[in-house]
C-alpha atoms as a PDB file:
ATOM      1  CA  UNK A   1       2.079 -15.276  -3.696  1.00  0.00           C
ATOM      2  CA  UNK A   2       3.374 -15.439  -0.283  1.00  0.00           C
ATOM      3  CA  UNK A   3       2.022 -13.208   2.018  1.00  0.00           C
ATOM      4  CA  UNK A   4       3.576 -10.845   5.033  1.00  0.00           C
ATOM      5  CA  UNK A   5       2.246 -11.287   8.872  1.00  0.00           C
ATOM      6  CA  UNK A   6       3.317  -8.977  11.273  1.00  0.00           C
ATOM      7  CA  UNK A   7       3.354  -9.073  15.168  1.00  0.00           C
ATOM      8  CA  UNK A   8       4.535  -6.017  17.425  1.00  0.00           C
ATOM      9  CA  UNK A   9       4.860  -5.080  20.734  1.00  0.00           C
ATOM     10  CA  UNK A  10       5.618  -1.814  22.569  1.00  0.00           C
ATOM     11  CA  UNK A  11       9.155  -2.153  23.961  1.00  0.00           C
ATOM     12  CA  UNK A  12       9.646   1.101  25.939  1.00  0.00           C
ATOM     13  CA  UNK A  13       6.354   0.627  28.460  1.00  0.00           C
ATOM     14  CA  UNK A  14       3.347  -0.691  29.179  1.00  0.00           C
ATOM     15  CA  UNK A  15       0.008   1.356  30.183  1.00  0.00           C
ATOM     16  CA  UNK A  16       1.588   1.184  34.182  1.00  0.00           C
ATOM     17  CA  UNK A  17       4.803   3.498  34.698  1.00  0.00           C
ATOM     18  CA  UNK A  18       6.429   0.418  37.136  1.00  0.00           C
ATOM     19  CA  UNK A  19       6.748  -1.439  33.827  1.00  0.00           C
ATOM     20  CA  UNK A  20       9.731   0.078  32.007  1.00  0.00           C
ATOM     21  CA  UNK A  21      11.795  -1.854  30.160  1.00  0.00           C
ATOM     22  CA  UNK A  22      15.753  -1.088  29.899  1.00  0.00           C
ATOM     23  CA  UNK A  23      17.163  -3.758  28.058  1.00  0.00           C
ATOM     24  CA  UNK A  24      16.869  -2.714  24.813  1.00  0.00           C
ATOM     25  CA  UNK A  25      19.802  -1.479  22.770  1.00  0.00           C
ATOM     26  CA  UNK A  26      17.661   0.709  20.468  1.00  0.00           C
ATOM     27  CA  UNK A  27      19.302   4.297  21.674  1.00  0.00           C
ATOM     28  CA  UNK A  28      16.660   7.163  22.390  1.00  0.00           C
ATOM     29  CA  UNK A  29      17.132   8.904  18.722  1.00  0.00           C
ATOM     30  CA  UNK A  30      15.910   5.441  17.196  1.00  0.00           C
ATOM     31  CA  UNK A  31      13.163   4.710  20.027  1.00  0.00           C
ATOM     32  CA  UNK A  32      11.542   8.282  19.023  1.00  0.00           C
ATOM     33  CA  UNK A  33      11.915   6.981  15.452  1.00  0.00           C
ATOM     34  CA  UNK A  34      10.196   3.778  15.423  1.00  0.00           C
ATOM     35  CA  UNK A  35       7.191   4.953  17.716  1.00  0.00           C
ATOM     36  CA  UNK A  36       5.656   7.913  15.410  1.00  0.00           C
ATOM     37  CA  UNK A  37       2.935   8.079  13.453  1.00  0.00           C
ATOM     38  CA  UNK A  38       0.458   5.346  13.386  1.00  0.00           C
ATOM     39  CA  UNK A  39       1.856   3.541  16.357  1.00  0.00           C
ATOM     40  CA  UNK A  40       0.796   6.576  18.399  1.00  0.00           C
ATOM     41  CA  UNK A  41      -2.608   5.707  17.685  1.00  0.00           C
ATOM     42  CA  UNK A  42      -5.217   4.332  20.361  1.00  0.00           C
ATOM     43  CA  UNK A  43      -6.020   1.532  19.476  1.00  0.00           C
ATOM     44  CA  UNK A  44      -2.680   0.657  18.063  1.00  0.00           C
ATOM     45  CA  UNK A  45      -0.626   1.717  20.634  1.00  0.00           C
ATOM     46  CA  UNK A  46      -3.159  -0.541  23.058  1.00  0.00           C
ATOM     47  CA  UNK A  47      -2.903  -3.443  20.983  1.00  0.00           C
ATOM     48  CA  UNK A  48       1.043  -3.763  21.213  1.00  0.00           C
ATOM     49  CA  UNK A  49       0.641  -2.620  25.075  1.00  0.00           C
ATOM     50  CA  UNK A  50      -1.589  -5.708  25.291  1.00  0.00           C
ATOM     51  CA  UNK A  51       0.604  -7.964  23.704  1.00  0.00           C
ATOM     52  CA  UNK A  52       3.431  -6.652  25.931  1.00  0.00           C
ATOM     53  CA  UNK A  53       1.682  -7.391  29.167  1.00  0.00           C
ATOM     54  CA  UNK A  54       0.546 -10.761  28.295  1.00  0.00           C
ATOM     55  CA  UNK A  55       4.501 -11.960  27.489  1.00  0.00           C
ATOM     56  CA  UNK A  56       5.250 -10.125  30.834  1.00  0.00           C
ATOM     57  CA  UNK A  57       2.735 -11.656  32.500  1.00  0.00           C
ATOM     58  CA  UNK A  58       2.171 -15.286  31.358  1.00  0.00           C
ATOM     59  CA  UNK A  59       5.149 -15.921  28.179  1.00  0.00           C
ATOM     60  CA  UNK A  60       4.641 -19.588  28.502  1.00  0.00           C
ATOM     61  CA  UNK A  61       0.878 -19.368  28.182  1.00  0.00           C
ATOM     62  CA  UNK A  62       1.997 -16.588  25.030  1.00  0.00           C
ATOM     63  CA  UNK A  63       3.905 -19.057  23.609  1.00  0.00           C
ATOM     64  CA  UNK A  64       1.448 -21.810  23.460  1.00  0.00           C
ATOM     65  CA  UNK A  65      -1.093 -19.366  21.896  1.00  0.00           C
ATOM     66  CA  UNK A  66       1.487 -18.096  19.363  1.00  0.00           C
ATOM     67  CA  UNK A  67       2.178 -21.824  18.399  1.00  0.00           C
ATOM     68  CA  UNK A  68      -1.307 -22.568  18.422  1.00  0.00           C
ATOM     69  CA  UNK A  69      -2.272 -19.518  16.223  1.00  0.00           C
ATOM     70  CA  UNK A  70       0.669 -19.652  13.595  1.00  0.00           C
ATOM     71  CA  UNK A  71       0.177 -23.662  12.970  1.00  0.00           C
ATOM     72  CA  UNK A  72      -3.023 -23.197  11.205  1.00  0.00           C
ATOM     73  CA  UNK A  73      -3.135 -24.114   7.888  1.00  0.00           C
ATOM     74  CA  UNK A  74      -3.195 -19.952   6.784  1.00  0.00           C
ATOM     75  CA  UNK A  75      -0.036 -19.781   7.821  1.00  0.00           C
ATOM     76  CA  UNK A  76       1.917 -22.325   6.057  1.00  0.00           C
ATOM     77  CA  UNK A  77       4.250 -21.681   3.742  1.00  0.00           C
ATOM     78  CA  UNK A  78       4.118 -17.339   4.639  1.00  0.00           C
ATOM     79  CA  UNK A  79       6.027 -15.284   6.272  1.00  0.00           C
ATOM     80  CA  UNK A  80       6.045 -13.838   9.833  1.00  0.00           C
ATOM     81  CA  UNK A  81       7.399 -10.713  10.957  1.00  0.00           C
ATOM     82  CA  UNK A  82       8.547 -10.777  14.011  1.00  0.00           C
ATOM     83  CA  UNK A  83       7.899  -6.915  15.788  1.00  0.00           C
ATOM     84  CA  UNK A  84       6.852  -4.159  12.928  1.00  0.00           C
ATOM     85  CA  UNK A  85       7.431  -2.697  16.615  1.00  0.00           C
ATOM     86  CA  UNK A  86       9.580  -3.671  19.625  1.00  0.00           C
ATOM     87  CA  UNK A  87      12.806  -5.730  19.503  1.00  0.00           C
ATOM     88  CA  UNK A  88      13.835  -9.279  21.868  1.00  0.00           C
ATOM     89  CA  UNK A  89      13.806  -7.651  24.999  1.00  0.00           C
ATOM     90  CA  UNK A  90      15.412 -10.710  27.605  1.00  0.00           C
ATOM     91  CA  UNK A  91      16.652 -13.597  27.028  1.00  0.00           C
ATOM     92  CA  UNK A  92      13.378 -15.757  27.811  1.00  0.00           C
ATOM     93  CA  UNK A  93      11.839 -13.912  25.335  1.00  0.00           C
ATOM     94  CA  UNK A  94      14.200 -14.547  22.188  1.00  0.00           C
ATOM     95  CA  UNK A  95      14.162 -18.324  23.487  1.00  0.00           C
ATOM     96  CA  UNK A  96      10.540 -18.340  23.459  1.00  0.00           C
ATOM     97  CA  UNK A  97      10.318 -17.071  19.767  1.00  0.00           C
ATOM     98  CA  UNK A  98      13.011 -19.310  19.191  1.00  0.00           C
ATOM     99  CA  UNK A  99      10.470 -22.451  20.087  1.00  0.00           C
ATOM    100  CA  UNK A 100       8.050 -20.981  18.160  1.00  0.00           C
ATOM    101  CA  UNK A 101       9.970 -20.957  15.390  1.00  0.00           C
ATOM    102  CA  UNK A 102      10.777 -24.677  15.502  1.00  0.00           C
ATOM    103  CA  UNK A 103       7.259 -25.735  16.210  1.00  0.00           C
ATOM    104  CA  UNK A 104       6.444 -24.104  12.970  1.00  0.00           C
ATOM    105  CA  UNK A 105       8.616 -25.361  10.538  1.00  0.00           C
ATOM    106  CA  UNK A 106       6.174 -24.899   7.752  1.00  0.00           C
ATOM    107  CA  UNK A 107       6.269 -20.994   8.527  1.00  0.00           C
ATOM    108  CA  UNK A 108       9.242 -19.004   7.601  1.00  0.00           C
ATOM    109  CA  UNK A 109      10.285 -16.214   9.939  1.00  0.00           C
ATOM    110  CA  UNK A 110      12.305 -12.539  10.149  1.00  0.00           C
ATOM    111  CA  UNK A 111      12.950 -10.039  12.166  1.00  0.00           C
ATOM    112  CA  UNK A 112      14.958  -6.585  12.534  1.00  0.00           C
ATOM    113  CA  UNK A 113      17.360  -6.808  15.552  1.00  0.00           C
ATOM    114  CA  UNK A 114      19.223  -4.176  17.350  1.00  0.00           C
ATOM    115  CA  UNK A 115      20.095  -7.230  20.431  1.00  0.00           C
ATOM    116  CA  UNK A 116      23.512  -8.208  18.704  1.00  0.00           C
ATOM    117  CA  UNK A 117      24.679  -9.702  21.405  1.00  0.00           C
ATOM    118  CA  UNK A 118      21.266 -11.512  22.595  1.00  0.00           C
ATOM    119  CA  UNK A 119      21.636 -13.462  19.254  1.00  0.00           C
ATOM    120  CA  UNK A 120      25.191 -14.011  19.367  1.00  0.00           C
ATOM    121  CA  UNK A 121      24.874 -16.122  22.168  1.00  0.00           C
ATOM    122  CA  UNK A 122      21.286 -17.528  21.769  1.00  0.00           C
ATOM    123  CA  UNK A 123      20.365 -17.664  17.671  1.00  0.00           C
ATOM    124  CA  UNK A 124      23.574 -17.699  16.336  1.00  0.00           C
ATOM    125  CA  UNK A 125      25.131 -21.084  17.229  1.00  0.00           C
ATOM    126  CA  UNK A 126      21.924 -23.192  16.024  1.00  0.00           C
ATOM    127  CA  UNK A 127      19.502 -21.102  14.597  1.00  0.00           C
ATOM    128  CA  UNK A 128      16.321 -22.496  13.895  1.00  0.00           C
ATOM    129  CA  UNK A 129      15.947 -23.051   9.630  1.00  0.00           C
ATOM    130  CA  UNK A 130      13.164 -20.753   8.998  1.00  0.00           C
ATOM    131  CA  UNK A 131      14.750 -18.014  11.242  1.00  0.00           C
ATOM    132  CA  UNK A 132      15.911 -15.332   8.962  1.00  0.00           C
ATOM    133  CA  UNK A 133      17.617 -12.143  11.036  1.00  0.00           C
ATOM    134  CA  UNK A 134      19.102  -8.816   9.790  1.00  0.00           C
ATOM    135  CA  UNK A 135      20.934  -6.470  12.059  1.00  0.00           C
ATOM    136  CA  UNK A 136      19.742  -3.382  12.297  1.00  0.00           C
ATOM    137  CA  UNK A 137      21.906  -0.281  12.889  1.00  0.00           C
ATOM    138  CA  UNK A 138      20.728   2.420  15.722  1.00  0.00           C
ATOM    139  CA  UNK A 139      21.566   0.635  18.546  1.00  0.00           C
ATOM    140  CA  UNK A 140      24.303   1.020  21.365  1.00  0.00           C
ATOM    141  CA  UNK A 141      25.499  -2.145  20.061  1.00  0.00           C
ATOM    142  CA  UNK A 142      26.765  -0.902  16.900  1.00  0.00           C
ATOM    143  CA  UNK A 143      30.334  -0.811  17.387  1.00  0.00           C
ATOM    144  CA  UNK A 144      29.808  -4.860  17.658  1.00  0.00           C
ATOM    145  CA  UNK A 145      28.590  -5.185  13.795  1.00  0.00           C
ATOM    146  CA  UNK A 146      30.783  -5.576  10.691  1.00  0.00           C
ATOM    147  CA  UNK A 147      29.620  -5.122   7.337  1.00  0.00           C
ATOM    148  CA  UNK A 148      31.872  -7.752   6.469  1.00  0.00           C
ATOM    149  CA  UNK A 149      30.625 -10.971   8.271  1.00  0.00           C
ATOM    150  CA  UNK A 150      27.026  -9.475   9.518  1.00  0.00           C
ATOM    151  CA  UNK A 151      23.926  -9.028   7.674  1.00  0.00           C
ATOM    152  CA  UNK A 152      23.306  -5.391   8.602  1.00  0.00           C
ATOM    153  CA  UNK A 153      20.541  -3.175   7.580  1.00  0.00           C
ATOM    154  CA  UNK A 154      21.149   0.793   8.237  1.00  0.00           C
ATOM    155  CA  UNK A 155      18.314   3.858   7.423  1.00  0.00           C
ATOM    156  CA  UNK A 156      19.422   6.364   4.670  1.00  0.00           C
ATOM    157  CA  UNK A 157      18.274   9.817   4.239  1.00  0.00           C
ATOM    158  CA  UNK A 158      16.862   8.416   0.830  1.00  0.00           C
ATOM    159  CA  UNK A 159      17.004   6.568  -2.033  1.00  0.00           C
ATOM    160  CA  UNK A 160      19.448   8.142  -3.666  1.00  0.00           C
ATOM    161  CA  UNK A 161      22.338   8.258  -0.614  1.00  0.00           C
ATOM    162  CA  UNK A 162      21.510   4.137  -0.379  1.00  0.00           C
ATOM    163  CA  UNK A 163      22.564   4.023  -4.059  1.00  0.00           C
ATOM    164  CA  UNK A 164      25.560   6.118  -3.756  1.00  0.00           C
ATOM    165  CA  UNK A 165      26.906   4.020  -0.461  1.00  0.00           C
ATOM    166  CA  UNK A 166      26.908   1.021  -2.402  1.00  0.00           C
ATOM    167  CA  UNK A 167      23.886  -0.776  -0.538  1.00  0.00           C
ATOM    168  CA  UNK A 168      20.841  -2.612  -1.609  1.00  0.00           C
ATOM    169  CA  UNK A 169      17.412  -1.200  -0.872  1.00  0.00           C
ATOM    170  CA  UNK A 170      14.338  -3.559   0.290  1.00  0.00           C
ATOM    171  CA  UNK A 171      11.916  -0.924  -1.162  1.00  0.00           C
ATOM    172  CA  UNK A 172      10.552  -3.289  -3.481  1.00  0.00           C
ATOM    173  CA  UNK A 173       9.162  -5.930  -0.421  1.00  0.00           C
ATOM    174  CA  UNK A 174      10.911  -5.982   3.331  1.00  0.00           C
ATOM    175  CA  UNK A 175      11.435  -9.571   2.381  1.00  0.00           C
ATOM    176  CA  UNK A 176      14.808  -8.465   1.028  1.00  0.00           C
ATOM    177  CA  UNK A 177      16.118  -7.247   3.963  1.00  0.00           C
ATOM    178  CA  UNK A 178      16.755 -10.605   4.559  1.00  0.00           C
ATOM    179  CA  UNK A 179      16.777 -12.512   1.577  1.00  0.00           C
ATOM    180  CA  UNK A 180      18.365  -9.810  -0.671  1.00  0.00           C
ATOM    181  CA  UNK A 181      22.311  -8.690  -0.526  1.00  0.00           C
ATOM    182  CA  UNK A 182      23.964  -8.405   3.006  1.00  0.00           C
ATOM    183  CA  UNK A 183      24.170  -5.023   3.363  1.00  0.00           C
ATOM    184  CA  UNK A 184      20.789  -3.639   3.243  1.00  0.00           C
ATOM    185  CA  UNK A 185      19.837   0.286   2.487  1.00  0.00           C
ATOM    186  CA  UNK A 186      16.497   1.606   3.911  1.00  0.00           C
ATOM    187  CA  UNK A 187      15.102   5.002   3.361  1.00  0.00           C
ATOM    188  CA  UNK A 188      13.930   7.352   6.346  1.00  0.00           C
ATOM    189  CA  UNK A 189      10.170   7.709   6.585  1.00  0.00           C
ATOM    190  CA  UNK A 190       8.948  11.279   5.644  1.00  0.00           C
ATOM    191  CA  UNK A 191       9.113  12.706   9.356  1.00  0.00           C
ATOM    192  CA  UNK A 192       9.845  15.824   8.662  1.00  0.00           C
ATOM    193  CA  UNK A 193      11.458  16.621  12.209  1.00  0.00           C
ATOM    194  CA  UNK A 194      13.906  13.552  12.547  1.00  0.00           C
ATOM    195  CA  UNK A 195      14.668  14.330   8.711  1.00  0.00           C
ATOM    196  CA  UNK A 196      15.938  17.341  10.032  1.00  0.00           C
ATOM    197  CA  UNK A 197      17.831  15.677  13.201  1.00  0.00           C
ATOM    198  CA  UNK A 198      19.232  13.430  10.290  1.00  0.00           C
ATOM    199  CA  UNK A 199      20.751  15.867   8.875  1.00  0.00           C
ATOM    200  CA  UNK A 200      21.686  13.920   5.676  1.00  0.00           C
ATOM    201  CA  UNK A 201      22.924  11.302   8.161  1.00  0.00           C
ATOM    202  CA  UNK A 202      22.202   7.314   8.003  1.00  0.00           C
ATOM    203  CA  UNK A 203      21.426   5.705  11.392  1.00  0.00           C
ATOM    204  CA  UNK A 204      24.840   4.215  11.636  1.00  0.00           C
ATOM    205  CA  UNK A 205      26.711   7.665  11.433  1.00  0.00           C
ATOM    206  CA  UNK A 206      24.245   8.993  13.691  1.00  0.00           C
ATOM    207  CA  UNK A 207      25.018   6.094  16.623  1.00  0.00           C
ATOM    208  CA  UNK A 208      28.301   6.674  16.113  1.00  0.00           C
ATOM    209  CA  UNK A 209      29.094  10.421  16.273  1.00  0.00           C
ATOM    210  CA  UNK A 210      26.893   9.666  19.697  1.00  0.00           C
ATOM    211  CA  UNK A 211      28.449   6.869  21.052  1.00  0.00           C
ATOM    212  CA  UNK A 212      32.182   7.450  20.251  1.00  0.00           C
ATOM    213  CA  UNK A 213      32.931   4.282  20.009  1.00  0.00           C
ATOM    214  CA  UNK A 214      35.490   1.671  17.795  1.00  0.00           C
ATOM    215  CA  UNK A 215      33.472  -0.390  15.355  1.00  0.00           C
ATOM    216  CA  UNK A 216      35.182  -3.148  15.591  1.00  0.00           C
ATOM    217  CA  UNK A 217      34.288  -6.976  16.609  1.00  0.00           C
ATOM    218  CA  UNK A 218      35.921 -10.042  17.467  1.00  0.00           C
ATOM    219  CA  UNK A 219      34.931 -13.094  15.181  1.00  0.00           C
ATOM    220  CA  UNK A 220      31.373 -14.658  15.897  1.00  0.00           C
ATOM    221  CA  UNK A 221      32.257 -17.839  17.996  1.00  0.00           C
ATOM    222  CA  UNK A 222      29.413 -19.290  16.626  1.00  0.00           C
ATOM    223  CA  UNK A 223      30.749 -19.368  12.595  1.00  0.00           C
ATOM    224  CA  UNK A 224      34.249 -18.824  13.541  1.00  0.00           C
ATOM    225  CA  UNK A 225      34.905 -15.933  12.082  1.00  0.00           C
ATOM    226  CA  UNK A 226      33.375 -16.415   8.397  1.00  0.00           C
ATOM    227  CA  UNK A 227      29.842 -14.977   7.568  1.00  0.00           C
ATOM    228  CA  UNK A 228      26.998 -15.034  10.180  1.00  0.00           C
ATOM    229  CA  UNK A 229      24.276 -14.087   7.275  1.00  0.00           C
ATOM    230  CA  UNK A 230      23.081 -17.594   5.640  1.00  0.00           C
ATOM    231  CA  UNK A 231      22.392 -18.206   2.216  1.00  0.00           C
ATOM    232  CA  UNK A 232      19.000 -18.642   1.364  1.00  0.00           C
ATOM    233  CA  UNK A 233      18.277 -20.896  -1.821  1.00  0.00           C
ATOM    234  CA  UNK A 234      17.677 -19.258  -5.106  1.00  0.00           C
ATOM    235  CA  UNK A 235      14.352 -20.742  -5.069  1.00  0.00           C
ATOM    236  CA  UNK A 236      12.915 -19.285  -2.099  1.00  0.00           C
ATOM    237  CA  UNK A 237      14.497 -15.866  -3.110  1.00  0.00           C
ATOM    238  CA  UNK A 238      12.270 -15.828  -6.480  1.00  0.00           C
ATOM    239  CA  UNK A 239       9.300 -16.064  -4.064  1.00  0.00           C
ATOM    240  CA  UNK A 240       8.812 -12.431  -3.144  1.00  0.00           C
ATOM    241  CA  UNK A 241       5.363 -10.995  -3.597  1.00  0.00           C
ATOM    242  CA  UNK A 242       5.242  -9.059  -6.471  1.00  0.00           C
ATOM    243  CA  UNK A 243       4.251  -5.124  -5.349  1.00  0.00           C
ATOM    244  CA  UNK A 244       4.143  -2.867  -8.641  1.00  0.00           C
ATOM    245  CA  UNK A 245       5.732   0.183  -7.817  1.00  0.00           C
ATOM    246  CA  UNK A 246       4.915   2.358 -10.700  1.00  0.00           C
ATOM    247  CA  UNK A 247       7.138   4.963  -9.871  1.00  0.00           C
ATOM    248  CA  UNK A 248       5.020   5.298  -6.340  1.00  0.00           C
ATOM    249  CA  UNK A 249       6.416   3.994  -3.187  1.00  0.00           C
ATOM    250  CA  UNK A 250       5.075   0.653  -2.934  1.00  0.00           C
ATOM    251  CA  UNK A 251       2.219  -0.423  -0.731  1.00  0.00           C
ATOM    252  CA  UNK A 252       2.815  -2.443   2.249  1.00  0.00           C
ATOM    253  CA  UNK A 253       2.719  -5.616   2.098  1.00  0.00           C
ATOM    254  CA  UNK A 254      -1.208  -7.303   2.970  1.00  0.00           C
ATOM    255  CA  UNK A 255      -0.715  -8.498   6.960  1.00  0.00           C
ATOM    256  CA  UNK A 256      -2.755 -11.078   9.111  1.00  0.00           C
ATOM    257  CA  UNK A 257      -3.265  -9.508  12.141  1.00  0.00           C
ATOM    258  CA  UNK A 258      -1.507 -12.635  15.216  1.00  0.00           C
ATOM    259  CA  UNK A 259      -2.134 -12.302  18.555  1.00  0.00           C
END
């Protein structure tokens, strides 16, 4: 059974106020979202604080220990979240995961993205192999998705309103989100105040009633137009670890704890 690694960061600022970081797309609704709950824990909230500051500080000397770590024999054959927390913030960061990724070709990768346009021009025209990316909706990039050529992922209300919009759900194991159908359905956590700023709402509708904005695109340069989602092999979608449900939510998924 393959098994699920996860590596986060904390986007909006380190422990020192000087260190902001702006360049995220992730609007402030989305940002107050993803940083709830357990992330506002001590020690977590340190942890990803700490990663932060060392790609700030030394990402060359990050990379190297990322490569380092992720080439051990554990790792071979799993699969590596990139950021349960934080997005690709610059450019020199995406191109440093995207070394990582092809120093570890025995190690297949994913992420959630809300930097559209940071992968357009960086992942999209020669992605590394075992780079698999879903765009995420929430961002003020939104208007440059389309259901239609993009893999897109958007947060429902619940399980129910994903089933009723037509979309697939990656309940069953995150893995789906990007080896599953294109248009991927995920249900809001159980937060009872930004249920109620939801108001029955997914993340998309939300953006968009904020940002006012077309949603329209001009064809990817890098695929011409057709599909920027790849196909992954039928054989590597049969290999999800198996999570009994039972009815229940499903557990996550066992991590290795990188970096």
């Amino acid at each position: 059974m393959n098994s699920l690694c996860r590596i986060g960061l904390r986007q909006q600022r380190t422990a020192e106020p000087r260190r902001w970081l702006t360049t995220n797309s992730a609007t402030f609704n989305f940002r107050r979202y993803q940083y709830h709950g357990s992330y506002l824990w001590p020690v977590v909230r340190s942890r990803h604080e700490a990663n932060l500051r060392m790609v700030l500080d030394d990402l060359p000397g990050w990379q190297t220990m990322m490569i380092a770590e992720v080439q051990r024999p554990r790792f071979a054959d799993q699969w590596v979240r990139i950021h349960d927390a934080g997005d690709f913030f610059s450019d020199d960061y995406l191109r440093a995961w995207i070394r990582i990724c092809r120093a570890c070709p025995d190690t297949h990768f994913y992420c959630y993205t809300k930097e559209v346009d940071r992968f357009r021009r960086l992942v999209e025209p020669n992605p590394p192999g075992n780079l698999h990316w879903v765009y995420s909706y929430g961002g003020t990039q939104d208007p440059t998705l389309h259901p239609g050529v993009d893999r897109v992922a958007d947060v429902f209300p619940d399980e129910e309103s994903i089933d009723r919009a037509g979309w697939s759900s990656q309940r069953a194991s995150d893995l789906l989100a990007v080896l599953g159908p294109p248009l991927v359905g995920m249900s809001a956590s159980r937060i009872p105040a930004f249920l109620k700023r939801m108001a029955g709402r997914r993340f998309s509708t939300w953006q968009a009633a904020t940002h006012r904005a077309p949603h329209t695109r001009p064809p990817s340069p890098a695929v011409g137009g057709q599909a920027a989602f790849r196909p992954v092999p039928a054989s590597r979608q049969t290999r999800l670890p198996q999570e009994p449900t039972g009815g229940r939510t499903p557990p996550a998924p066992r991590r290795k704890d990188v970096g």
